[in-house]
Protein backbone atom coordinates (compact mmCIF):
# COMPACT_ATOMS: atom_id res chain seq x y z
CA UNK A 1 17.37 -17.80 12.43
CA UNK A 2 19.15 -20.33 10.74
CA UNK A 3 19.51 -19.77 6.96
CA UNK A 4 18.68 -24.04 6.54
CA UNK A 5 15.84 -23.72 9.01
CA UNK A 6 12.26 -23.57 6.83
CA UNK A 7 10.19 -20.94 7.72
CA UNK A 8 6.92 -21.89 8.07
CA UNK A 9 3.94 -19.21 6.75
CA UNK A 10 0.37 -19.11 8.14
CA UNK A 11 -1.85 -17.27 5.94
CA UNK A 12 -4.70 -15.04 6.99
CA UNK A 13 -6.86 -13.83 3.91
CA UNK A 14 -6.15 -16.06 1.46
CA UNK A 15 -7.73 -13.66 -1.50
CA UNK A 16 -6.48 -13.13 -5.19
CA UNK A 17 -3.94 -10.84 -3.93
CA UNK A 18 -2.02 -13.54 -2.26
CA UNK A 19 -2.50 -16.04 -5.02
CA UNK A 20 -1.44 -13.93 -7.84
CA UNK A 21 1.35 -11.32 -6.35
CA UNK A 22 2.67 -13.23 -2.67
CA UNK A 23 2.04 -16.76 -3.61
CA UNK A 24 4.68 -17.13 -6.58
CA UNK A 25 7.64 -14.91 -4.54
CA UNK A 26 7.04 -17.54 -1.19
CA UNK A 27 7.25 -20.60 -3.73
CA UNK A 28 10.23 -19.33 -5.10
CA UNK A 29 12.01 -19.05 -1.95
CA UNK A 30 14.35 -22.44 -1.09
CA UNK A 31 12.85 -23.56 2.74
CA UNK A 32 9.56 -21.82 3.06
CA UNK A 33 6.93 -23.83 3.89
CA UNK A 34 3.05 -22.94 3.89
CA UNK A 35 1.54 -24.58 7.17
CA UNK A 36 -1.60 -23.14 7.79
CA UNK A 37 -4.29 -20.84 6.24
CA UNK A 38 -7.51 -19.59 7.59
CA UNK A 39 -9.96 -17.22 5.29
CA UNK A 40 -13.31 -16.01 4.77
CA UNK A 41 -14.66 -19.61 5.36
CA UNK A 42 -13.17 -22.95 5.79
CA UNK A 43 -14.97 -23.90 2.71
CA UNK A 44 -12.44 -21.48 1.09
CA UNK A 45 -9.56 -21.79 3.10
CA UNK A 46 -9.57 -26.07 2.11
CA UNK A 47 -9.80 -24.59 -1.38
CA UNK A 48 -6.85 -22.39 -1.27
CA UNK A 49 -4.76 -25.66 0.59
CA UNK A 50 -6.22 -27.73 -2.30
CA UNK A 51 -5.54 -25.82 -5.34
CA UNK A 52 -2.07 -23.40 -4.15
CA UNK A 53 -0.71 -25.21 -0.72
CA UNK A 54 -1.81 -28.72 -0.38
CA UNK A 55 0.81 -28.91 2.20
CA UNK A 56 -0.89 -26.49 4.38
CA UNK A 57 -3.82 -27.47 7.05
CA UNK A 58 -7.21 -24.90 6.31
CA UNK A 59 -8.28 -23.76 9.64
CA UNK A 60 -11.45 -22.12 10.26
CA UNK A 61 -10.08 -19.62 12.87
CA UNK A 62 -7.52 -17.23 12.28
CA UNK A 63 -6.71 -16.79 15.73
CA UNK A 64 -5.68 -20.65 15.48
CA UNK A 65 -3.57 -19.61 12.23
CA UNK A 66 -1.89 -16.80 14.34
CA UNK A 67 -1.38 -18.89 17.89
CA UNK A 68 -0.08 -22.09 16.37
CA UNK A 69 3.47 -23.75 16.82
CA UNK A 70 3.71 -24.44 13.52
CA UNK A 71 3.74 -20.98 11.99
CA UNK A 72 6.97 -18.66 11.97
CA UNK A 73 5.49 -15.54 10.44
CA UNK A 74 1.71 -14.62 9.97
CA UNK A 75 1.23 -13.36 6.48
CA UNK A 76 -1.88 -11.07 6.73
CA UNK A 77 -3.47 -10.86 3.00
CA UNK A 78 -6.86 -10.07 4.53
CA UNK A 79 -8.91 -6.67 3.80
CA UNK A 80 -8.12 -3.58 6.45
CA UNK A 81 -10.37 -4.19 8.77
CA UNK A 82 -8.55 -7.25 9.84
CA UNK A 83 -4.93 -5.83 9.71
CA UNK A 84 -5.06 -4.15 13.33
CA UNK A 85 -6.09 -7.49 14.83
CA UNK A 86 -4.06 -9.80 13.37
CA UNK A 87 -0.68 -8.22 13.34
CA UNK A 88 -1.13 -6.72 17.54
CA UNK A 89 -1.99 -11.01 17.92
CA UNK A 90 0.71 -12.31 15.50
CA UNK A 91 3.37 -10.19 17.86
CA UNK A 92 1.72 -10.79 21.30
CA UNK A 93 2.14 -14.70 19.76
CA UNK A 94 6.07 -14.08 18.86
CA UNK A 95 5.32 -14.26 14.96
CA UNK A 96 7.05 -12.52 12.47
CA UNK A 97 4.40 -10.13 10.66
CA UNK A 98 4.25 -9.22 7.29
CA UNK A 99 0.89 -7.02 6.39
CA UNK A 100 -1.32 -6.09 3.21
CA UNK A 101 -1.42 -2.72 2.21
CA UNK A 102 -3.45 0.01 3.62
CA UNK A 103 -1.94 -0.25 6.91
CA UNK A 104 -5.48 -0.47 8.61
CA UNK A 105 -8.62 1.06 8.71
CA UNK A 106 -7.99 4.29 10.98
CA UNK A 107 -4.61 6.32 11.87
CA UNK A 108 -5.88 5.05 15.57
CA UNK A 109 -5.01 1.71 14.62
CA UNK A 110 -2.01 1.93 12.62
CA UNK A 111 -0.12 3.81 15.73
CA UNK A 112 -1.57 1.12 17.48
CA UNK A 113 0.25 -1.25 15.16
CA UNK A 114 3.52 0.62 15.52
CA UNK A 115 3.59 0.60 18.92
CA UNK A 116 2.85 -2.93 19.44
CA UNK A 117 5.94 -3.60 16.77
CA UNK A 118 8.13 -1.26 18.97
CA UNK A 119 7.76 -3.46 22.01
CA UNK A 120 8.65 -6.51 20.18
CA UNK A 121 11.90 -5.09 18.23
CA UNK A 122 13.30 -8.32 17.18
CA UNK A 123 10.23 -9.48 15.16
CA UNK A 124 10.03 -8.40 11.61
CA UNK A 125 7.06 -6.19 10.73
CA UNK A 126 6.39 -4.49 7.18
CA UNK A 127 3.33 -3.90 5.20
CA UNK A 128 3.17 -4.74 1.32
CA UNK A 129 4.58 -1.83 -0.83
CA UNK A 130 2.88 -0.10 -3.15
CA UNK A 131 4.04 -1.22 -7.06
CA UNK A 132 2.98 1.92 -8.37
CA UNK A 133 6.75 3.77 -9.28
CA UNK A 134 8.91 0.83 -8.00
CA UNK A 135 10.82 0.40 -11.00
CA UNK A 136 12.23 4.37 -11.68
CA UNK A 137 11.47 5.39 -8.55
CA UNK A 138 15.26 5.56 -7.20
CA UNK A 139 15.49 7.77 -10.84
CA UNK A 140 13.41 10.19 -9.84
CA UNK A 141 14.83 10.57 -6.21
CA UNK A 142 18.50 11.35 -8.08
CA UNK A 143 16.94 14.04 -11.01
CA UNK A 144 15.25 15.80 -8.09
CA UNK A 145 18.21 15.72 -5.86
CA UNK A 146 20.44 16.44 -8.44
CA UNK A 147 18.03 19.58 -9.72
CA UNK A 148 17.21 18.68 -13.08
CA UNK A 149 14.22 20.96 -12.52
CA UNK A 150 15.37 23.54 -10.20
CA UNK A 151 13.26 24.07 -7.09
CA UNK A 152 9.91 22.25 -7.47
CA UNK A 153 7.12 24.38 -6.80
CA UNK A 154 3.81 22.28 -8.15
CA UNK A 155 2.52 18.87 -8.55
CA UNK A 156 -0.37 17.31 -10.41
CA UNK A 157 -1.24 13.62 -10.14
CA UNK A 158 -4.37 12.11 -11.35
CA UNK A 159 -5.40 8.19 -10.41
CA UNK A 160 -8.70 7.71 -12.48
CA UNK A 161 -10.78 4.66 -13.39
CA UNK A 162 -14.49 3.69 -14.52
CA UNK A 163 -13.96 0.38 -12.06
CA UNK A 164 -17.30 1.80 -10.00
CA UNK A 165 -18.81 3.43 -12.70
CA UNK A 166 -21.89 0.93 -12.85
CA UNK A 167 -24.45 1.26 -10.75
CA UNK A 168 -25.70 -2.03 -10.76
CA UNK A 169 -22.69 -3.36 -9.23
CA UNK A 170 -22.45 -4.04 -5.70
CA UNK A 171 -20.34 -2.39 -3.44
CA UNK A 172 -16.66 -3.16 -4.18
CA UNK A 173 -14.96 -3.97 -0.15
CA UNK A 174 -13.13 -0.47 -0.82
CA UNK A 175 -16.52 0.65 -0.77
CA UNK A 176 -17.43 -0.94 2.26
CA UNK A 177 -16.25 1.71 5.18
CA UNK A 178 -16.60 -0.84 8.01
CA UNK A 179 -13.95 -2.77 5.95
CA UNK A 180 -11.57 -0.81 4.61
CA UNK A 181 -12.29 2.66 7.04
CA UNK A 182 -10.86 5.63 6.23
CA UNK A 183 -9.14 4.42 2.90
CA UNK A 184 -10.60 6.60 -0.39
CA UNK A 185 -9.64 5.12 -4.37
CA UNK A 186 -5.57 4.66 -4.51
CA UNK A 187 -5.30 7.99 -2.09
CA UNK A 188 -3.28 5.80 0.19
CA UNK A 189 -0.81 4.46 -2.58
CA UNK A 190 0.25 7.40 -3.64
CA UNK A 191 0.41 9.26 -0.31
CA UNK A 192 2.75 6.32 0.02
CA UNK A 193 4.63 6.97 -2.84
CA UNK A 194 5.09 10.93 -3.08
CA UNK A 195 6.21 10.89 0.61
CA UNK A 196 8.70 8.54 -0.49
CA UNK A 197 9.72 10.65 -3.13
CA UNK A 198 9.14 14.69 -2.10
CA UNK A 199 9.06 13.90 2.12
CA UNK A 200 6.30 14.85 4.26
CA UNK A 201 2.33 16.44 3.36
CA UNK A 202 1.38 18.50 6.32
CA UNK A 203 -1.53 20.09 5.18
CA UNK A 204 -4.38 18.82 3.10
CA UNK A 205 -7.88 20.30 1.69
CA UNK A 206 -10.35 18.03 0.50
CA UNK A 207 -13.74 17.66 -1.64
CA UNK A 208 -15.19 14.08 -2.17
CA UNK A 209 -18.24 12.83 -3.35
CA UNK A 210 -20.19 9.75 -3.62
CA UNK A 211 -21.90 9.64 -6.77
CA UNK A 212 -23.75 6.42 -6.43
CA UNK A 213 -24.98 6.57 -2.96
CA UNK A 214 -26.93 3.07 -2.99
CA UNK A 215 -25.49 -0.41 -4.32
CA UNK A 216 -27.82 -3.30 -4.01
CA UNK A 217 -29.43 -2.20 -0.82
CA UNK A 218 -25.65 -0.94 0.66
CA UNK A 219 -25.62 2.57 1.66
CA UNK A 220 -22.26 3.79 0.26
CA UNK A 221 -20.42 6.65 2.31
CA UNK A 222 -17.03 6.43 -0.07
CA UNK A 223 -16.44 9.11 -2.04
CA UNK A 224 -16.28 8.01 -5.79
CA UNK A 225 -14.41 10.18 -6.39
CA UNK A 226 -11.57 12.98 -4.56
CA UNK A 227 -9.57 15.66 -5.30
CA UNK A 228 -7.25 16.68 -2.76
CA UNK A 229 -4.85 19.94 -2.09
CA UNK A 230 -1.59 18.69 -0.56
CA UNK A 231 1.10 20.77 0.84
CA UNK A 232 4.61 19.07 1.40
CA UNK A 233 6.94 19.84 4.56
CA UNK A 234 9.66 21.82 1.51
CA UNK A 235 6.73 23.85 0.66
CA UNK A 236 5.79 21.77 -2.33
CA UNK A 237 1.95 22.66 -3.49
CA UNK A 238 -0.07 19.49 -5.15
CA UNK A 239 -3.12 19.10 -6.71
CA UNK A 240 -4.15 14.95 -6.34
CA UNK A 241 -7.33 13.74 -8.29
CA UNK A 242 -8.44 10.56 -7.66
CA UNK A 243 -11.98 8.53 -9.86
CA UNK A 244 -13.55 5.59 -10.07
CA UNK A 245 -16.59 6.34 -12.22
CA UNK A 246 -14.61 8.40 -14.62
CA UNK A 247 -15.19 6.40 -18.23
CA UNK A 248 -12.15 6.28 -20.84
CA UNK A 249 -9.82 7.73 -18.31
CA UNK A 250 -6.43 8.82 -18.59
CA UNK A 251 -3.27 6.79 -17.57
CA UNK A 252 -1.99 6.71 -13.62
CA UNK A 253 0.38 9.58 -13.85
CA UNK A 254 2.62 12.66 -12.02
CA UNK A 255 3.96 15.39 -13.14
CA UNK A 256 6.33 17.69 -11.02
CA UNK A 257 6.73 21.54 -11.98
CA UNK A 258 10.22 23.00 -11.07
CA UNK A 259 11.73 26.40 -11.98
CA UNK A 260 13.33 24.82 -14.47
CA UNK A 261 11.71 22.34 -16.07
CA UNK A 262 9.24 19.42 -15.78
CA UNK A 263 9.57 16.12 -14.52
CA UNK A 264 6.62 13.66 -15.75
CA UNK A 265 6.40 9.99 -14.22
CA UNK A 266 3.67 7.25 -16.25
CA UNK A 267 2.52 4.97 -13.19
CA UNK A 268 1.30 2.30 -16.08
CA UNK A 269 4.44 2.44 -18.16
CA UNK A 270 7.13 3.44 -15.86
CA UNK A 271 8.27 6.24 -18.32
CA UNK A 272 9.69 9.53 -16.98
CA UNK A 273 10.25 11.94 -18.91
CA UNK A 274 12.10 15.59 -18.66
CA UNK A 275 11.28 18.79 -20.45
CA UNK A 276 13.55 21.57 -20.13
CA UNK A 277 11.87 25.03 -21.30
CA UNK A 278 12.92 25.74 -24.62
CA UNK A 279 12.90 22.23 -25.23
CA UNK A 280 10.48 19.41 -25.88
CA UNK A 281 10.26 16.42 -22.97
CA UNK A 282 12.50 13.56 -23.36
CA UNK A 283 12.22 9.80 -21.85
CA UNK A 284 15.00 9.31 -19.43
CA UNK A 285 16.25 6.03 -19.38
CA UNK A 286 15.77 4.06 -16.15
CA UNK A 287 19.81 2.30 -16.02
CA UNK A 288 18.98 -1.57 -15.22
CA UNK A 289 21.36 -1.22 -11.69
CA UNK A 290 18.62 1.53 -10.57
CA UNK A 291 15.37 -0.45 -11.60
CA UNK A 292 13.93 -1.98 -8.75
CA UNK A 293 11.81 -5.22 -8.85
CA UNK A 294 9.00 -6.86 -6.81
CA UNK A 295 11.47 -8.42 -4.42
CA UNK A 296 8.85 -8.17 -1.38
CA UNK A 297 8.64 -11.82 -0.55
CA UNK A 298 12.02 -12.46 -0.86
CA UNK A 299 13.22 -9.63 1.12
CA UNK A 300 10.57 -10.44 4.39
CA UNK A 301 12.28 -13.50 4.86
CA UNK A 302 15.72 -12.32 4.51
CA UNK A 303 15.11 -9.95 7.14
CA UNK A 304 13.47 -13.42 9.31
CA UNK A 305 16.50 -15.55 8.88
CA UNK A 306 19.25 -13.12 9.52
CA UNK A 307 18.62 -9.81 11.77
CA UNK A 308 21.74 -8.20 10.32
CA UNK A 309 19.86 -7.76 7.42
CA UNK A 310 18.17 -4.35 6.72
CA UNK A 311 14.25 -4.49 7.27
CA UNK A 312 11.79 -4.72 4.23
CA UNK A 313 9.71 -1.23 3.85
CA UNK A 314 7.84 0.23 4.16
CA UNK A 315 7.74 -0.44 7.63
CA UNK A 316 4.98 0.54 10.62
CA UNK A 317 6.58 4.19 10.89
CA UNK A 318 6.21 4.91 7.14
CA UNK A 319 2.47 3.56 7.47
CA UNK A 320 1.38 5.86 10.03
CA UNK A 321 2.97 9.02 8.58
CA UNK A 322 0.55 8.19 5.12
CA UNK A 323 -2.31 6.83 7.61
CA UNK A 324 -1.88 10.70 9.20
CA UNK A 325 -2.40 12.01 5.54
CA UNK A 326 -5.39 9.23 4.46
CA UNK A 327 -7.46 10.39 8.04
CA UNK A 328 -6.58 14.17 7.44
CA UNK A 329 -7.95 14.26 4.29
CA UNK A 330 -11.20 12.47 5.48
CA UNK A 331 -11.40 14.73 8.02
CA UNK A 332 -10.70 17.76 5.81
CA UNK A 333 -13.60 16.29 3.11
CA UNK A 334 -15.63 16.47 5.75
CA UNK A 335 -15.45 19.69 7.85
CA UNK A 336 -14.48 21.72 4.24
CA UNK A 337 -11.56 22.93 5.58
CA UNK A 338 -7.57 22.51 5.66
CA UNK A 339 -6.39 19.91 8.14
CA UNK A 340 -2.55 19.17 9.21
CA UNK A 341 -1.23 16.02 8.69
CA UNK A 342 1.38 16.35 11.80
């Protein structure tokens, strides 16, 4: 595409995500143009256009969002129930697709996804990335390549909150299996995110439990919360905790046990630290050139107006491989036994 030509966005889900994280990278972008917008109702959808994009029509259908000559790319910031759908129609319509994390509901209908992207190669695709170790992430990748804890042998990472500790609450959506499937707590995040950083878990174990079971009437099959036994393709053993009814909960954070030293990484903070033994731990200084930023927006339509450039991640291929570690570890939670991820 033309780098002058505008490219216009039509929004599907139109929730706080895109209003407070997409919303302010697409209005900082020169020649992007919201056009149309479909969500939960048109009620809220002529909201949205009024308040954020009054230069976009509300349409009740998202179909008519997806199929519409005025749209270039179909920005999907509904829940995953809806992600299968509306990215197989935005490529079957010639749209550009850029998708809300988890990839979808099921690892059935993420390869479903990537399959559909593969026979349309010259539309971008790419789901939103996780922010959780963006900025020292590429830090971490060099002190493990570069051994500054010798072989890694163990991991530990806890994800706790106390955001479904009351019962009076209704069911949060990622409660809410027929909408968000398979997807347990921030399990899918940091699949994400570890794969990115220690390659592939091809074996998990699994115990879950839901510790609320009824919320306002909903019958609640989610685990609240999970603690998971990973093993990584280099032989890599981790332990992965995951809460959301634990009360005055630790920080998001990883630590990485090599046989020679430790490697700690604070998911709220963005410190990393490195212990030596012998030694105490010491913050290791994240060199501006190496921190990445939240770039997403910018980068998805980059990648539309000039096909040279190198496609946003992660992309359909990196979805499925943590979708194969999300389902295995639903699958091991509920058979009690270890299930491979490959």
């Amino acid at each position: 595409m033309n780098e002058e030509r505008i490219i216009r966005i039509g929004i599907v889900g139109a929730g706080s995500i895109v209003k407070q994280r997409h919303l302010p990278g697409l209005r900082a972008l020169p020649n992007v143009r919201i056009t149309a917008v479909s969500n939960s109702t048109l009620a809220s959808a002529e909201a949205f256009c009024r308040d954020f994009a009054a230069e976009a029509k509300p349409i009740t259908r998202w179909e008519d969002v997806v199929d519409n000559n005025d749209v270039d790319v179909v920005w999907v910031g509904a829940h995953p129930h809806m992600h299968h759908d509306a990215t197989c129609y935005g490529l079957q319509c010639g749209k550009h697709v850029f998708t809300q994390a988890r990839m979808a509901t099921s690892l059935q209908e993420s390869e479903r996804m990537w399959e559909k992207a593969l026979t349309f190669p010259e539309l971008v695709t790419a789901i939103c990335p996780a922010p959780q170790g963006m900025k020292g992430g590429e830090m971490v990748k060099k002190l493990l390549a570069e051994g500054a804890i010798g072989t890694p042998y163990h991991a530990l990472l806890h994800s706790f909150s106390a955001a479904w500790l009351d019962a009076c609450q209704p069911a949060h959506w990622r409660q809410q299996i027929e909408v968000s499937g398979v997807q347990i707590l921030t399990l899918g995040i940091y699949t994400e995110v570890l794969q990115r950083w220690l390659g592939h878990i091809v074996e998990v174990e699994a115990r879950g439990q839901v510790v609320i079971t009824e919320r306002q009437g909903y019958d609640v099959e989610t685990p609240d919360f999970l603690h998971v036994m990973a093993r990584f393709r280099s032989g890599l053993e981790a332990t992965l905790l995951f809460s959301g009814v634990a009360a005055h909960a630790p920080t998001d954070k990883l630590w990485l046990f090599g046989s020679s030293g430790t490697l700690s990484y604070d998911f709220v903070t963005d410190e990393i630290t490195l212990g030596k033994p012998g030694s105490a731990a010491e913050i290791v200084p994240v060199p501006y050139e190496m921190q990445r930023e939240w770039t997403v927006e910018r980068d998805f339509i980059q990648a539309v107006r000039d096909p040279s450039t190198q496609r946003p991640k992660p992309d359909f291929t990196e979805g499925v491989c943590y979708m194969r570690v999300v389902e295995a570890v639903w699958e091991a939670m509920e058979t009690r036994a270890a299930v491979k991820c490959v």
